[in-house]
C-alpha atoms as a PDB file:
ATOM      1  CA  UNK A   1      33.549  63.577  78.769  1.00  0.00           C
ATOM      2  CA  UNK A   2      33.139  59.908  78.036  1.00  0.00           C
ATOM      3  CA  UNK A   3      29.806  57.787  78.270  1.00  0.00           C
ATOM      4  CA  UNK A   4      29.446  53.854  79.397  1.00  0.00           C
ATOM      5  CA  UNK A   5      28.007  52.372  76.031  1.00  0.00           C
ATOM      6  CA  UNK A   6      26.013  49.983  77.557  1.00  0.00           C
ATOM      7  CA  UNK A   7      23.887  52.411  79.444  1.00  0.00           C
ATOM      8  CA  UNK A   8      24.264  55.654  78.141  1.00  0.00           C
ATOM      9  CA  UNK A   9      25.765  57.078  81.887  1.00  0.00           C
ATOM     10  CA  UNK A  10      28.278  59.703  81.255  1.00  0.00           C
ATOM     11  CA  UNK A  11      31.286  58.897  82.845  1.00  0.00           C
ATOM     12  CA  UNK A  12      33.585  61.795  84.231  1.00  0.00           C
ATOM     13  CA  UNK A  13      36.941  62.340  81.919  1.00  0.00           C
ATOM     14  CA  UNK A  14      38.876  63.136  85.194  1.00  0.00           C
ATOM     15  CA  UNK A  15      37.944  59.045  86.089  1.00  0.00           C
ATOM     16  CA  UNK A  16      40.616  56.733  86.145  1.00  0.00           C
ATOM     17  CA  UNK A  17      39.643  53.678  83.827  1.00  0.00           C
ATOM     18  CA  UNK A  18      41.859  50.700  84.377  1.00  0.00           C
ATOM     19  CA  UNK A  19      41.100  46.750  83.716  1.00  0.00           C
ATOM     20  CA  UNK A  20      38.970  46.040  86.782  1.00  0.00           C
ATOM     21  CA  UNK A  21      37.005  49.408  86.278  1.00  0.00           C
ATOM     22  CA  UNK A  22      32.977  49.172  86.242  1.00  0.00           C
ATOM     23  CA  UNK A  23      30.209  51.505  85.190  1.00  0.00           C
ATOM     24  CA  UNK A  24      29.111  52.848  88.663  1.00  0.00           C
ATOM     25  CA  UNK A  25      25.575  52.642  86.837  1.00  0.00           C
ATOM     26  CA  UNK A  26      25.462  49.181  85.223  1.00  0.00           C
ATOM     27  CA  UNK A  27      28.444  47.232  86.512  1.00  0.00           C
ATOM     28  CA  UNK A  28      29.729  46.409  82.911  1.00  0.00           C
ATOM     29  CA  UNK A  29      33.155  46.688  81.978  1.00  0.00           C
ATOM     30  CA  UNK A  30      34.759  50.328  80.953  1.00  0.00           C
ATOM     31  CA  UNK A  31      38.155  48.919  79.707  1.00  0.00           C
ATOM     32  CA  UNK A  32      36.560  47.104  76.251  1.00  0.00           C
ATOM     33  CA  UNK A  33      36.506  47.865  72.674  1.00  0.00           C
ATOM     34  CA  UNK A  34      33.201  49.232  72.460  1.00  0.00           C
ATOM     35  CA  UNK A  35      34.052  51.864  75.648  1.00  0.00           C
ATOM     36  CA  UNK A  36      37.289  53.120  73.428  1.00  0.00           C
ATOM     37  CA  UNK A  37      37.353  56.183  71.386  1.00  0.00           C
ATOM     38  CA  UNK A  38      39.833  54.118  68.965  1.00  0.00           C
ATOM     39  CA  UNK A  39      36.836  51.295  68.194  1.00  0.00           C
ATOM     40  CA  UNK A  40      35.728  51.305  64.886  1.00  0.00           C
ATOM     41  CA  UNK A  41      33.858  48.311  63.379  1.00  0.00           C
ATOM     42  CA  UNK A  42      35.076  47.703  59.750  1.00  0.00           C
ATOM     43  CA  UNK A  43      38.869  48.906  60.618  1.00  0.00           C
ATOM     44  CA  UNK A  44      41.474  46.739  60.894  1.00  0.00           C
ATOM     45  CA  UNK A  45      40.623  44.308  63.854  1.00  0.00           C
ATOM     46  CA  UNK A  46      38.145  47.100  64.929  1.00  0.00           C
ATOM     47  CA  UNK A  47      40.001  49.717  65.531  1.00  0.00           C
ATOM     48  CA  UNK A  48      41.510  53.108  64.296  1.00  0.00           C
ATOM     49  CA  UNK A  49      44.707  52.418  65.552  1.00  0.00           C
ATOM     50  CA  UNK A  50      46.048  49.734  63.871  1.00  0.00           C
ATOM     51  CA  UNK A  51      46.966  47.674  66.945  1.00  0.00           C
ATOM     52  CA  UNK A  52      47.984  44.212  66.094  1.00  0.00           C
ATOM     53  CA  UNK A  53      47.156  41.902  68.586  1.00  0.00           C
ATOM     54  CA  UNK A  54      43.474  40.567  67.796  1.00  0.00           C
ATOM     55  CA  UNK A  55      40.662  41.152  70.629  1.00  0.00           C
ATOM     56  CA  UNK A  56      37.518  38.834  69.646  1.00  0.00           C
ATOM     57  CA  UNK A  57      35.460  39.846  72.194  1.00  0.00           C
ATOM     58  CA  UNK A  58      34.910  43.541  72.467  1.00  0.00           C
ATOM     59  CA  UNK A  59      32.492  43.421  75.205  1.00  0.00           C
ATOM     60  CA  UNK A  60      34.677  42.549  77.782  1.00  0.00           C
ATOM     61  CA  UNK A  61      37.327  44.495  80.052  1.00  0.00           C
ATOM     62  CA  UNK A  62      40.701  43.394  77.805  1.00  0.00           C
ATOM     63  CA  UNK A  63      44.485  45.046  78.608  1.00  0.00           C
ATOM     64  CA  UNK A  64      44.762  47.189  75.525  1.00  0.00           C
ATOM     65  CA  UNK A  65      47.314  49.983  76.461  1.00  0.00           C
ATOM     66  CA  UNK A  66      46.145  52.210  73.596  1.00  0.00           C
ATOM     67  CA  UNK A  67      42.580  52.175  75.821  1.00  0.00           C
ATOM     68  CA  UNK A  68      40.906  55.726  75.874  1.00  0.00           C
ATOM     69  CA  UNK A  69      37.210  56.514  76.997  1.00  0.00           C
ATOM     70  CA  UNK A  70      34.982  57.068  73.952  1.00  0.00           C
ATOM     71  CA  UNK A  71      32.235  59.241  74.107  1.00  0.00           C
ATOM     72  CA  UNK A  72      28.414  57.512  73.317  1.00  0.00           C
ATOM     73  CA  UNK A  73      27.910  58.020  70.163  1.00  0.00           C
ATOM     74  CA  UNK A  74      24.231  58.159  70.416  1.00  0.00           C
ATOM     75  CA  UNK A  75      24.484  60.864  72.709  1.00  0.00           C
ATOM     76  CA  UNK A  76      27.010  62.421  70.501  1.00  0.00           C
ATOM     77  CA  UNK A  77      24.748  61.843  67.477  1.00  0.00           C
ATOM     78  CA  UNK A  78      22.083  63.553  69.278  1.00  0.00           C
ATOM     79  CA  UNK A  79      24.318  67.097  70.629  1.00  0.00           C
ATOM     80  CA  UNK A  80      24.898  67.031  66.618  1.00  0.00           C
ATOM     81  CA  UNK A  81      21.410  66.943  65.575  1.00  0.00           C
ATOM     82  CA  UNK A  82      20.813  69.494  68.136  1.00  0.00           C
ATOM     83  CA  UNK A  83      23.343  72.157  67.278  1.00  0.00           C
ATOM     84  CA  UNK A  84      22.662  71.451  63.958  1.00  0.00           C
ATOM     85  CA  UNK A  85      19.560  72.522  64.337  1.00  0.00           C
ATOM     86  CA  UNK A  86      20.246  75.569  66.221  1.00  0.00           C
ATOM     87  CA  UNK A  87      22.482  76.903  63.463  1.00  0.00           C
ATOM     88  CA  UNK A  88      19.784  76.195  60.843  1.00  0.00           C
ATOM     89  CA  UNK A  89      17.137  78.483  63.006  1.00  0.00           C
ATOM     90  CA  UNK A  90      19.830  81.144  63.575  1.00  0.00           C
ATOM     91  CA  UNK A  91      20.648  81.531  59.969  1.00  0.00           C
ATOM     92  CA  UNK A  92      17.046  80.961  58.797  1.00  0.00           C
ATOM     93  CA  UNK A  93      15.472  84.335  60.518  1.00  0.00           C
END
């Protein structure tokens, strides 16, 4: 399951993401950099793979074919900390 970055919603994986495609929460843009799985700041041009063509801004919807929902990575952060957790209780009894 992916997540809107802007607002934290979690978007359904099942939900067809093309150029035009808005959060139903926020209204901002789904197809950008910062909504991919691939972004990475500090990669080449941003992103883990490698693709060529330069897209300054990453905020806004772009036509990158290599496009896949990312999941929130504070939200991901967070399931972390939390199983983390649970596995440190479990094995501290």
């Amino acid at each position: 399951m992916g997540a809107c970055r802007h607002c934290h919603t979690a978007i359904d994986g099942h939900y067809t993401i093309g150029y035009a495609t808005l959060c139903p929460h926020c209204a901002k843009s789904l197809h950008s950099c910062i909504n991919c799985r691939f972004y990475s700041p500090g990669s080449y041009h941003d992103c883990l793979e490698g693709v060529e063509e330069v897209i300054i801004d990453k905020v806004s919807a772009n036509y990158c074919e290599l496009f896949m929902l990312g999941e929130d990575t504070d939200l991901h952060d967070q399931k972390k900390a939390a199983a983390k957790a649970k596995a440190e209780a479990f094995f501290s009894l």
